[in-house]
ModelCIF file with pLDDT and N, C-alpha, C, O atoms, coordinates in Angstrom:
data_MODEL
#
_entry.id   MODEL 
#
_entity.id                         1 
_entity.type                       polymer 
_entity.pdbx_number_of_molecules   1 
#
_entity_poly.entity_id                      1 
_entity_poly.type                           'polypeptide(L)' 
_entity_poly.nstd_linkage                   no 
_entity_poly.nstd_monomer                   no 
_entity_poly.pdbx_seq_one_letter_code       
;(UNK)(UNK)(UNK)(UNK)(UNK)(UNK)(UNK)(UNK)(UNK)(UNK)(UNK)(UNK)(UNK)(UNK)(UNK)(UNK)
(UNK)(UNK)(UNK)(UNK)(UNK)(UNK)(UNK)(UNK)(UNK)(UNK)(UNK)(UNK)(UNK)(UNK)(UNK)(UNK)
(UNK)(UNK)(UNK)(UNK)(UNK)(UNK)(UNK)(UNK)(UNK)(UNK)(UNK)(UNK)(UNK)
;
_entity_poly.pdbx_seq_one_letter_code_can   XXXXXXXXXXXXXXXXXXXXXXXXXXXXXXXXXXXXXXXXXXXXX 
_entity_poly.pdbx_strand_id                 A 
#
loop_
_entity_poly_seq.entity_id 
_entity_poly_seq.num 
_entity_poly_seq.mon_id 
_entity_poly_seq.hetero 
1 1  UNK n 
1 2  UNK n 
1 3  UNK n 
1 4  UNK n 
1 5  UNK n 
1 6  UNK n 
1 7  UNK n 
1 8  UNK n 
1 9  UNK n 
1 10 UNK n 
1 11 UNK n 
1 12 UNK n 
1 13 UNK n 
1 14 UNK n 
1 15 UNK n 
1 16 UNK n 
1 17 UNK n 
1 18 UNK n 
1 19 UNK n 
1 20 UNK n 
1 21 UNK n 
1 22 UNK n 
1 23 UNK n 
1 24 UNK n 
1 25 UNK n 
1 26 UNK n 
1 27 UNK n 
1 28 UNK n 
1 29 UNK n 
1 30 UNK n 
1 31 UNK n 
1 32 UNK n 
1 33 UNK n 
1 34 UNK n 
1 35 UNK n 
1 36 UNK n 
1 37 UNK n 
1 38 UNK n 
1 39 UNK n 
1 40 UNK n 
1 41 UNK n 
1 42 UNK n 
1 43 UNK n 
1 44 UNK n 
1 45 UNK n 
#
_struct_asym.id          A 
_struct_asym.entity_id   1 
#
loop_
_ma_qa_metric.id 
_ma_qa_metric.mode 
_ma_qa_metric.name 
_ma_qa_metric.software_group_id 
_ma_qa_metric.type 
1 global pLDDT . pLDDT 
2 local  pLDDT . pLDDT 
#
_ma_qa_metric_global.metric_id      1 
_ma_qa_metric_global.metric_value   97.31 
_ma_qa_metric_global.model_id       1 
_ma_qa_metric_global.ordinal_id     1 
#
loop_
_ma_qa_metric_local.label_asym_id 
_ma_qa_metric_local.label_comp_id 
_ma_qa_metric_local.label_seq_id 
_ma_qa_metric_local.metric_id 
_ma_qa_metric_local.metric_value 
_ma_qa_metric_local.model_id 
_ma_qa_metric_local.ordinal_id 
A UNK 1  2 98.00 1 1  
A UNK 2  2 98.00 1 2  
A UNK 3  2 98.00 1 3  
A UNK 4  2 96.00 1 4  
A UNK 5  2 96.00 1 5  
A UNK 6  2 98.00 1 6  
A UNK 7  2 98.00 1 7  
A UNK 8  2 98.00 1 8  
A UNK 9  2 98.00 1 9  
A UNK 10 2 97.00 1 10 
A UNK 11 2 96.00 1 11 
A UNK 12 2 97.00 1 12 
A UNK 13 2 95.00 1 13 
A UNK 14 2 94.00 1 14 
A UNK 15 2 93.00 1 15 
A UNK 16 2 96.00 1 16 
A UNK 17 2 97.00 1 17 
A UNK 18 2 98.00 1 18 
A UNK 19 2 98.00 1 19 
A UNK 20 2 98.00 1 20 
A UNK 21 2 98.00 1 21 
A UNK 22 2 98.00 1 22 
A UNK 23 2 98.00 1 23 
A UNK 24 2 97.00 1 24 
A UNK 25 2 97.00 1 25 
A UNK 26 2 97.00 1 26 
A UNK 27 2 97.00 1 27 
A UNK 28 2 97.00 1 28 
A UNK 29 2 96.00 1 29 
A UNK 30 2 97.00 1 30 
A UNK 31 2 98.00 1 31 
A UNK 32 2 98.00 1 32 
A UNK 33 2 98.00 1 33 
A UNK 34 2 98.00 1 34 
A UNK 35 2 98.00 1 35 
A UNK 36 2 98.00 1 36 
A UNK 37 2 98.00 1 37 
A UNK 38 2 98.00 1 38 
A UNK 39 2 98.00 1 39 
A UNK 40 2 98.00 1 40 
A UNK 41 2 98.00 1 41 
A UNK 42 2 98.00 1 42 
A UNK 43 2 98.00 1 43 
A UNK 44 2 98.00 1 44 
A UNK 45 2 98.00 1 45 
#
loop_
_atom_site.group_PDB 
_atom_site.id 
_atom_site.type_symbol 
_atom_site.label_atom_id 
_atom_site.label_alt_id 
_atom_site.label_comp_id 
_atom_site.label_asym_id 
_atom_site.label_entity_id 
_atom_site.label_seq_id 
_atom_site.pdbx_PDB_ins_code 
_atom_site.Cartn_x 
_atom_site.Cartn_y 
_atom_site.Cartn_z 
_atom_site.occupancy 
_atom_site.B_iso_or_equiv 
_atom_site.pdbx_formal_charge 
_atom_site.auth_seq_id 
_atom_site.auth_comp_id 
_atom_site.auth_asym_id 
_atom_site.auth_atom_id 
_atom_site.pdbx_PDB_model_num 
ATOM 1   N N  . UNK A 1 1  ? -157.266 75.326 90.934  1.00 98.00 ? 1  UNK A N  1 
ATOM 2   C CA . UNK A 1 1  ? -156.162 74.567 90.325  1.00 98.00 ? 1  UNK A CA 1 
ATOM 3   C C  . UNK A 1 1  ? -155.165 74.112 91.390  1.00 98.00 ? 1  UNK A C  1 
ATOM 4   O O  . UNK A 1 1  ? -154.014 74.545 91.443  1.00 98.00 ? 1  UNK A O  1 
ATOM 5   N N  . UNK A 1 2  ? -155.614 73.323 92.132  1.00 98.00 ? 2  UNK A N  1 
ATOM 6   C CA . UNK A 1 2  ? -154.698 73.103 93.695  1.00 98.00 ? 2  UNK A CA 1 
ATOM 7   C C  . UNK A 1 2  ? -154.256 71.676 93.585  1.00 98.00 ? 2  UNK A C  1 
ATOM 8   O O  . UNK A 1 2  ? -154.559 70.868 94.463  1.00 98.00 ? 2  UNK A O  1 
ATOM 9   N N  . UNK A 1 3  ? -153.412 71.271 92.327  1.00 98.00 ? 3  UNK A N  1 
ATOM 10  C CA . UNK A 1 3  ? -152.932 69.820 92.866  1.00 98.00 ? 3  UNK A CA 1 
ATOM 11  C C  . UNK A 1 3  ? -151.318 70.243 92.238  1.00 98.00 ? 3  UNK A C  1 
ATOM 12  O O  . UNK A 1 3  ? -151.013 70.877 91.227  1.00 98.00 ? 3  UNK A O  1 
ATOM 13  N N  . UNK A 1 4  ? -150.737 69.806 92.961  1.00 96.00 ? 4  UNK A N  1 
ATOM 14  C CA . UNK A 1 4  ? -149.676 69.674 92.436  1.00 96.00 ? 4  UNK A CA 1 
ATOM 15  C C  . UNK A 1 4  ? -148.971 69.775 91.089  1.00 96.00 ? 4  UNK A C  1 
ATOM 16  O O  . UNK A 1 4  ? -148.054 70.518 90.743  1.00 96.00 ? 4  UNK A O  1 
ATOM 17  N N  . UNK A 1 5  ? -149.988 68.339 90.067  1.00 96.00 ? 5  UNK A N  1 
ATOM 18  C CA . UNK A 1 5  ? -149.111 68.083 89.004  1.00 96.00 ? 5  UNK A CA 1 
ATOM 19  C C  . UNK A 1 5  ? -150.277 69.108 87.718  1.00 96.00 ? 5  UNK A C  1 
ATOM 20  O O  . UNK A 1 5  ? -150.476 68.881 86.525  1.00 96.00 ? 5  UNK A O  1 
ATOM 21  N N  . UNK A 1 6  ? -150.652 69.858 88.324  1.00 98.00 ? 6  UNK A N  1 
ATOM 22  C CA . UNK A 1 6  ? -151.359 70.678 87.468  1.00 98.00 ? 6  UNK A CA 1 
ATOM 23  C C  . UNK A 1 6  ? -150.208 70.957 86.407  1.00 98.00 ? 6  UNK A C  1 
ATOM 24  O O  . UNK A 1 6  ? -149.055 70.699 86.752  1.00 98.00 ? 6  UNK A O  1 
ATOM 25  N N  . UNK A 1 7  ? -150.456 71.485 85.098  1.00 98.00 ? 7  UNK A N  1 
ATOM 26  C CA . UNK A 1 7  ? -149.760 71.521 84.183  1.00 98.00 ? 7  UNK A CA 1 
ATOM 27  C C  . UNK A 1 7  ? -149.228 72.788 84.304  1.00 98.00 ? 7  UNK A C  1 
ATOM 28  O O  . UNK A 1 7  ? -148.001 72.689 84.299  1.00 98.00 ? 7  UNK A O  1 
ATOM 29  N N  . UNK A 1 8  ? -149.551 73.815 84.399  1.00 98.00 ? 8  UNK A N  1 
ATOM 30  C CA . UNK A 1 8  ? -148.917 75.149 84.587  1.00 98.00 ? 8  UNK A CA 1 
ATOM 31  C C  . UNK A 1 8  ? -147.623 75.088 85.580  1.00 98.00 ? 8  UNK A C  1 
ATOM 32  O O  . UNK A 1 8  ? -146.922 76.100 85.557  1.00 98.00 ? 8  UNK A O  1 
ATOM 33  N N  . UNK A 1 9  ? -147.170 73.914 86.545  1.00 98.00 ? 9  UNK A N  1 
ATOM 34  C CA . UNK A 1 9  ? -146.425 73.407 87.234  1.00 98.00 ? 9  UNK A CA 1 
ATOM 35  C C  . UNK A 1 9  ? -145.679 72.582 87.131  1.00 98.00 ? 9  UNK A C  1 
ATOM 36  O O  . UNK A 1 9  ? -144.683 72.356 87.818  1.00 98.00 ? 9  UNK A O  1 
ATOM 37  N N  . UNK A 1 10 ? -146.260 71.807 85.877  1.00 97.00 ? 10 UNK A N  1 
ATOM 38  C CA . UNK A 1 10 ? -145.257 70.627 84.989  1.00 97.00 ? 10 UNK A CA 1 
ATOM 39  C C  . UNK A 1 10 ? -143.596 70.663 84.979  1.00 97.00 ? 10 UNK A C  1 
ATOM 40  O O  . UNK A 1 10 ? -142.780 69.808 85.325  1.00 97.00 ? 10 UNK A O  1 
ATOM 41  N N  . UNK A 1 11 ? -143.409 72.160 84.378  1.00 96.00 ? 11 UNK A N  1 
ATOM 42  C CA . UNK A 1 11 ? -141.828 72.170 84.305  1.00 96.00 ? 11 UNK A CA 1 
ATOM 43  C C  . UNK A 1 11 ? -140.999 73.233 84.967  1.00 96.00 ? 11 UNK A C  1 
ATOM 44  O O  . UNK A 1 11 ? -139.967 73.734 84.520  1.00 96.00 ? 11 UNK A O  1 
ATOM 45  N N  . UNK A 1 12 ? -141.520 73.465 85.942  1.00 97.00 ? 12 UNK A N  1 
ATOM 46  C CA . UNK A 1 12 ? -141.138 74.484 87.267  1.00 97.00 ? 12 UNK A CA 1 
ATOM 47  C C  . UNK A 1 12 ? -139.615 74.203 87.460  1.00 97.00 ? 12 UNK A C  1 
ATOM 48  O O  . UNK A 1 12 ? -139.146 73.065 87.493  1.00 97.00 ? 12 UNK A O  1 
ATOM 49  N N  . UNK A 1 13 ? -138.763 75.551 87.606  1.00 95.00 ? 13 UNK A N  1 
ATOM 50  C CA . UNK A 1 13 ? -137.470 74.742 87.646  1.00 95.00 ? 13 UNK A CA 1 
ATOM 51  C C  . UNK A 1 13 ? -136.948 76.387 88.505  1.00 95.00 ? 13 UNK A C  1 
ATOM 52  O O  . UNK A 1 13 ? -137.492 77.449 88.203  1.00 95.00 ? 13 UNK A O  1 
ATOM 53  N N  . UNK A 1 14 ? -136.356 76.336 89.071  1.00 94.00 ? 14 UNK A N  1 
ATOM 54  C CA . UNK A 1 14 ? -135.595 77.103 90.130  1.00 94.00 ? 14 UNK A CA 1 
ATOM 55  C C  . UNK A 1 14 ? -135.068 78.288 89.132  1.00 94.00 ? 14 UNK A C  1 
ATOM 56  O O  . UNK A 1 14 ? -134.417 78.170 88.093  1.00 94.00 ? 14 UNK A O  1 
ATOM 57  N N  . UNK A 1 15 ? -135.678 79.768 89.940  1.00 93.00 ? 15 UNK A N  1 
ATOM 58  C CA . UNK A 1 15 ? -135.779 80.768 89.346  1.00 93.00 ? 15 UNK A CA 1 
ATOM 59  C C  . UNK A 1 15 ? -137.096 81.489 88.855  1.00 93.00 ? 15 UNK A C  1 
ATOM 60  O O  . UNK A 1 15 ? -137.102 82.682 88.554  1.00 93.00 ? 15 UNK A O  1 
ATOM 61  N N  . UNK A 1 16 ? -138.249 80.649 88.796  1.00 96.00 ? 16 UNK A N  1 
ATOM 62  C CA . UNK A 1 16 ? -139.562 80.530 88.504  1.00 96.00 ? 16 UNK A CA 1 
ATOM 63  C C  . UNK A 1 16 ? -139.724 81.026 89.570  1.00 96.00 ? 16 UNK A C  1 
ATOM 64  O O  . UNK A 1 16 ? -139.017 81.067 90.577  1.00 96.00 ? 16 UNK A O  1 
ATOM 65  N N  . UNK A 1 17 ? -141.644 81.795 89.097  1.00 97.00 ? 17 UNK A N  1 
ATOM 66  C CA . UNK A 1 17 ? -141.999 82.476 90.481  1.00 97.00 ? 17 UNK A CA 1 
ATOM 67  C C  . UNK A 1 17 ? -143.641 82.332 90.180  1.00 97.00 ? 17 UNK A C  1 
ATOM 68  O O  . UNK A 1 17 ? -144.223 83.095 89.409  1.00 97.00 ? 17 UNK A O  1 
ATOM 69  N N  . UNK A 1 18 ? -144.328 81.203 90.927  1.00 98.00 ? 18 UNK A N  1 
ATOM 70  C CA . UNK A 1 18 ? -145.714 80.834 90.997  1.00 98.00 ? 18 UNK A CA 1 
ATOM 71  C C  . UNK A 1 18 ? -146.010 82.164 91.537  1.00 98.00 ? 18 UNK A C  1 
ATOM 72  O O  . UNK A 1 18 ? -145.310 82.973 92.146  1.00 98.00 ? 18 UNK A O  1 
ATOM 73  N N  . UNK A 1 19 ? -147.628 82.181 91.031  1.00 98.00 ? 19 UNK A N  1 
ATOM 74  C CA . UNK A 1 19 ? -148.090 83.549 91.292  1.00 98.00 ? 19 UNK A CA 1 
ATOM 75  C C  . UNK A 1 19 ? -149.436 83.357 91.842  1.00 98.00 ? 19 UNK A C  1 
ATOM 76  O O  . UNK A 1 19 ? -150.224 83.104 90.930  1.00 98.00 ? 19 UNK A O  1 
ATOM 77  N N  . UNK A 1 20 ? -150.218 83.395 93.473  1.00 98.00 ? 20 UNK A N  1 
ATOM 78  C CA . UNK A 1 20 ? -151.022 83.175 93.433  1.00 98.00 ? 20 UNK A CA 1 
ATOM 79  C C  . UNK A 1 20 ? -151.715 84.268 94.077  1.00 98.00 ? 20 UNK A C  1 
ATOM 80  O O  . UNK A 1 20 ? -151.004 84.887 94.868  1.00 98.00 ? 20 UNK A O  1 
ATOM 81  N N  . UNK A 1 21 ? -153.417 84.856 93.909  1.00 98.00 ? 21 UNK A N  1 
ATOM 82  C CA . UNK A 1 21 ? -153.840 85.791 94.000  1.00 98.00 ? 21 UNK A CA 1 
ATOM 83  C C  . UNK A 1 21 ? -155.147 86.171 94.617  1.00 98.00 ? 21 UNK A C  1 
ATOM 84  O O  . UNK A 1 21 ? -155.921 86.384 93.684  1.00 98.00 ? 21 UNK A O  1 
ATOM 85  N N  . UNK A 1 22 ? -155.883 86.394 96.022  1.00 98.00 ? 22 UNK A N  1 
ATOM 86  C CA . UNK A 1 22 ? -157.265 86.435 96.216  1.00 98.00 ? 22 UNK A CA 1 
ATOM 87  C C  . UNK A 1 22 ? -157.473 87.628 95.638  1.00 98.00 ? 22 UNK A C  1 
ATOM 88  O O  . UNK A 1 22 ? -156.706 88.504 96.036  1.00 98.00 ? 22 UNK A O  1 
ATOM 89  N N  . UNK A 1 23 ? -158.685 88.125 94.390  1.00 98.00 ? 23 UNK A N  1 
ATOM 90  C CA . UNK A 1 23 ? -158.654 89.169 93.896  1.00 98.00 ? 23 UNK A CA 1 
ATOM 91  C C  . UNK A 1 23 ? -160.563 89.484 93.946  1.00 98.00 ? 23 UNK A C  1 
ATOM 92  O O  . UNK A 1 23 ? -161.439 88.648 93.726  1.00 98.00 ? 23 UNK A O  1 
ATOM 93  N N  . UNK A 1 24 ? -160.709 90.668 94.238  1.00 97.00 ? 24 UNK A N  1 
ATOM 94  C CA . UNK A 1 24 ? -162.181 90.936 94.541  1.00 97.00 ? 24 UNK A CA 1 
ATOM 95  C C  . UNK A 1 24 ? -163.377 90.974 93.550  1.00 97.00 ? 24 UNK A C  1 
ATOM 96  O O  . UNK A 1 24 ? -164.607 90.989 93.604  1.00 97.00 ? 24 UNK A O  1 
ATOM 97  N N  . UNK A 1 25 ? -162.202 90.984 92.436  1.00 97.00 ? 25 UNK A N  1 
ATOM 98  C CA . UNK A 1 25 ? -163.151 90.834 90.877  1.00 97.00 ? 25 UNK A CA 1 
ATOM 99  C C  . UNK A 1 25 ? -163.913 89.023 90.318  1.00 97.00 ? 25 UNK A C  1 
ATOM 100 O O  . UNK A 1 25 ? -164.950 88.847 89.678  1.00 97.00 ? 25 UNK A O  1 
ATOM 101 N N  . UNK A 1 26 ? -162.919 87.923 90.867  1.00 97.00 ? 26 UNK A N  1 
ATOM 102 C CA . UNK A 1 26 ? -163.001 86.739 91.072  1.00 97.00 ? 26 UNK A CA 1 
ATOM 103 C C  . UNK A 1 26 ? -163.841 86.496 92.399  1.00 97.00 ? 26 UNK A C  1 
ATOM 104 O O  . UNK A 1 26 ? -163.939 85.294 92.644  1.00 97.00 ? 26 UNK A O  1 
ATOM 105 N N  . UNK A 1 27 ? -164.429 87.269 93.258  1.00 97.00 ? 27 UNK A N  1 
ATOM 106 C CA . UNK A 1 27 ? -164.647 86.791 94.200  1.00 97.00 ? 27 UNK A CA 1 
ATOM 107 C C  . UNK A 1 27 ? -166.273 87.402 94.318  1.00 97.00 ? 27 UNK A C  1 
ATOM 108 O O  . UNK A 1 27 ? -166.976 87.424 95.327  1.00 97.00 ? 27 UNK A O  1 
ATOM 109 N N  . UNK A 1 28 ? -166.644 87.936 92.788  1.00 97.00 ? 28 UNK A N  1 
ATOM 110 C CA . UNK A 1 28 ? -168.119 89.150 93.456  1.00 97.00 ? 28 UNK A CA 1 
ATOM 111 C C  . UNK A 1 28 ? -168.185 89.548 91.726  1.00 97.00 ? 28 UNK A C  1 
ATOM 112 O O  . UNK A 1 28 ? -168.614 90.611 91.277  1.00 97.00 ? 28 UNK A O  1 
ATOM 113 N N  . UNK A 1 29 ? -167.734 88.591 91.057  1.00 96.00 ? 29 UNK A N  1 
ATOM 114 C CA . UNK A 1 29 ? -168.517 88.851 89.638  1.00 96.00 ? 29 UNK A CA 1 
ATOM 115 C C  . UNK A 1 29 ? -169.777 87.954 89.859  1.00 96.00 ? 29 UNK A C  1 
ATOM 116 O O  . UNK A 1 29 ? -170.745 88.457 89.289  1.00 96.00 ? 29 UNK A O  1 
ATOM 117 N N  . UNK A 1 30 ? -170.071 86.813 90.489  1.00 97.00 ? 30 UNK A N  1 
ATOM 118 C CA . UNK A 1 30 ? -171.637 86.623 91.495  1.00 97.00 ? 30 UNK A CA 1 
ATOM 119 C C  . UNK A 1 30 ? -170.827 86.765 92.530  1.00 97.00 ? 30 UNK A C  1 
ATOM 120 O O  . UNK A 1 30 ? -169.626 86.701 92.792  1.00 97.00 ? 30 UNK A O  1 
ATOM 121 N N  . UNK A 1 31 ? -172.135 87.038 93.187  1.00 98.00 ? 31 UNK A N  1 
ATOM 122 C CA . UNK A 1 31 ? -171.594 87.125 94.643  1.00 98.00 ? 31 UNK A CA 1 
ATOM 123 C C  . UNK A 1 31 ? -171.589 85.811 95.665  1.00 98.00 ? 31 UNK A C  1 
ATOM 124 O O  . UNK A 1 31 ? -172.401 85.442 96.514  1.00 98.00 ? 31 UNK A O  1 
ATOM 125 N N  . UNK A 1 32 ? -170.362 85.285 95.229  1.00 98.00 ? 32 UNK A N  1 
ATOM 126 C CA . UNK A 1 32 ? -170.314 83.841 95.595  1.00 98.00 ? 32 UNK A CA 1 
ATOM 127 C C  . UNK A 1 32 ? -170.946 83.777 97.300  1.00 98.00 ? 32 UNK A C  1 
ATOM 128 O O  . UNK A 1 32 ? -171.010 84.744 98.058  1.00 98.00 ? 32 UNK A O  1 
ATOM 129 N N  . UNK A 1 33 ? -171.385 82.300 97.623  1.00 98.00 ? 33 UNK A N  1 
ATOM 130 C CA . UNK A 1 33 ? -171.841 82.289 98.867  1.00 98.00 ? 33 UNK A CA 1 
ATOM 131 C C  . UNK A 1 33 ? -170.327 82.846 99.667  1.00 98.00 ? 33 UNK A C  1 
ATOM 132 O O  . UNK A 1 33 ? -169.196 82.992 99.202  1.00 98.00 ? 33 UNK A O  1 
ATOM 133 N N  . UNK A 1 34 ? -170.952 83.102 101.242 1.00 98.00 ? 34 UNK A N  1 
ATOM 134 C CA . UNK A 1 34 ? -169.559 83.525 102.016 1.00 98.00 ? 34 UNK A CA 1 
ATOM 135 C C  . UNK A 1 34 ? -168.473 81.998 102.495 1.00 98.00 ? 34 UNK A C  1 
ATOM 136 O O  . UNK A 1 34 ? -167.251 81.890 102.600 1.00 98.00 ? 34 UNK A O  1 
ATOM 137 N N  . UNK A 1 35 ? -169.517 81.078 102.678 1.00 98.00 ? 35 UNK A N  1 
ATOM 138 C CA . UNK A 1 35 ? -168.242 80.268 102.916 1.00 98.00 ? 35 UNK A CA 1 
ATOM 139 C C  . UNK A 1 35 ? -167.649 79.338 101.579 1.00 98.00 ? 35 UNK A C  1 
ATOM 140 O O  . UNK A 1 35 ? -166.587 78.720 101.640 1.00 98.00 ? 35 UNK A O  1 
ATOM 141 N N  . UNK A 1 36 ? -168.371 79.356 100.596 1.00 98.00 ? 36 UNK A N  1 
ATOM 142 C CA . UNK A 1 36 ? -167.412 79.187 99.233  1.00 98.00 ? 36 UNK A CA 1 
ATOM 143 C C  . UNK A 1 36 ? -166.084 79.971 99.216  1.00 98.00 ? 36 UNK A C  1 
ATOM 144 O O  . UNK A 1 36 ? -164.953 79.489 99.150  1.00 98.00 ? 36 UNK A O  1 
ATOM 145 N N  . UNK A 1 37 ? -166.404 81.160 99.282  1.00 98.00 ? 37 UNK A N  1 
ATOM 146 C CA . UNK A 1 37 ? -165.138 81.850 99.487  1.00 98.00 ? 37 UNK A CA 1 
ATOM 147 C C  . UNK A 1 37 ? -164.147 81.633 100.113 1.00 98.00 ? 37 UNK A C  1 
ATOM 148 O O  . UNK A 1 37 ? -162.973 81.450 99.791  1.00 98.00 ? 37 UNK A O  1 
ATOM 149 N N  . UNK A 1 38 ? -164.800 81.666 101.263 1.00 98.00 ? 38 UNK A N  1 
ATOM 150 C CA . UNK A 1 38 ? -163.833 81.243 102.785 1.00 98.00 ? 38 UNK A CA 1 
ATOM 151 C C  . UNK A 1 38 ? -163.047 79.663 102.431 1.00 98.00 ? 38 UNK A C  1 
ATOM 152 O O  . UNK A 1 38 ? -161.833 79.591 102.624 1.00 98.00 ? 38 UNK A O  1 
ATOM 153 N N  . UNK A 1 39 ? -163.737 78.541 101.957 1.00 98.00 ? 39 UNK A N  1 
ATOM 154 C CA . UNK A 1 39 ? -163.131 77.778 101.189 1.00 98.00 ? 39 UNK A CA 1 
ATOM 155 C C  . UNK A 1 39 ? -162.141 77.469 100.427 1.00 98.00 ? 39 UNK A C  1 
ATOM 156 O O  . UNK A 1 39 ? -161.384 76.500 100.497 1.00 98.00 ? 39 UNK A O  1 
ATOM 157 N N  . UNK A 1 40 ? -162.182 78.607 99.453  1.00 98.00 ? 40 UNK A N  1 
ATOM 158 C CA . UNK A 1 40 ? -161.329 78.677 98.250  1.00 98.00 ? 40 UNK A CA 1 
ATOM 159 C C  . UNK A 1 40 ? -160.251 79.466 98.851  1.00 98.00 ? 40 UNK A C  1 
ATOM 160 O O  . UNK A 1 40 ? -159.148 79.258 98.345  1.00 98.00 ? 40 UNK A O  1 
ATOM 161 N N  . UNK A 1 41 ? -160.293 80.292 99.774  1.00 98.00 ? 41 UNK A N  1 
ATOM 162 C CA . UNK A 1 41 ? -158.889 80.973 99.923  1.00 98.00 ? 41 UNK A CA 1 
ATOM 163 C C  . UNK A 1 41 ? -158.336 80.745 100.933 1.00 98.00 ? 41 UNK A C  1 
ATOM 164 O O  . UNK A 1 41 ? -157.227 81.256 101.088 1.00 98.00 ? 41 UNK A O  1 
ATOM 165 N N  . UNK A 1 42 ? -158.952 79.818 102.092 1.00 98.00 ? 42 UNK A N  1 
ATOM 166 C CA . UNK A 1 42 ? -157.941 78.983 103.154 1.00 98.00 ? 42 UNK A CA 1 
ATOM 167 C C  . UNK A 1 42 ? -157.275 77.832 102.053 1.00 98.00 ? 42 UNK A C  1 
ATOM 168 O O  . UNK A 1 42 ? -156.051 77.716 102.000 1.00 98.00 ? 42 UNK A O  1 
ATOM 169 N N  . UNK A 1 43 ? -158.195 76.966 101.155 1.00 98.00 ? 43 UNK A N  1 
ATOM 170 C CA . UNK A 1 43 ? -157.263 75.976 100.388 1.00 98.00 ? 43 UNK A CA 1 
ATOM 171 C C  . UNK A 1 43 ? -156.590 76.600 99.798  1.00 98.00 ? 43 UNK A C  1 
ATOM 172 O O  . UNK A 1 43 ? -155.523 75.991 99.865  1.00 98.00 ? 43 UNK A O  1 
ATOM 173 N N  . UNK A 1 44 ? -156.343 78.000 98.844  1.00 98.00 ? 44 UNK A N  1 
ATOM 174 C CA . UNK A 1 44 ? -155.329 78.766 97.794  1.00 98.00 ? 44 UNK A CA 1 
ATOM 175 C C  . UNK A 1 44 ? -153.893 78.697 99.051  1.00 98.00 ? 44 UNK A C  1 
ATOM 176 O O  . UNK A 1 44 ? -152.704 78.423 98.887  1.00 98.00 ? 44 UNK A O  1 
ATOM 177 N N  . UNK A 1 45 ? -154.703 79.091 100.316 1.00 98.00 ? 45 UNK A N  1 
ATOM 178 C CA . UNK A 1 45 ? -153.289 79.802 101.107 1.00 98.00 ? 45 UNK A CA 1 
ATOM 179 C C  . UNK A 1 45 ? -152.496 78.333 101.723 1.00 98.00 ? 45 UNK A C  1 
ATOM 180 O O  . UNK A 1 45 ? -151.442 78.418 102.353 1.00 98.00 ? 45 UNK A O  1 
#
């Protein structure tokens, strides 16, 4: 969910606190290839 006007971001207003998370359960319910991974969490960061 990495664009900007994603909707969960729609009405963001000061005081709000985005929450983002590499978690090992998302990452090895398959065991995704290694650089999918590596992918997804240099673009998350």
């Amino acid at each position: 969910q990495l664009s900007p006007t994603i909707s969960s971001l729609s009405d963001y207003r000061d005081g709000d606190l985005v929450v983002m998370a590499e978690v090992h359960a998302e990452a090895t319910y398959v065991r995704h290839h290694k650089k999918k991974i590596a992918f997804l969490f240099s673009a998350m960061r």
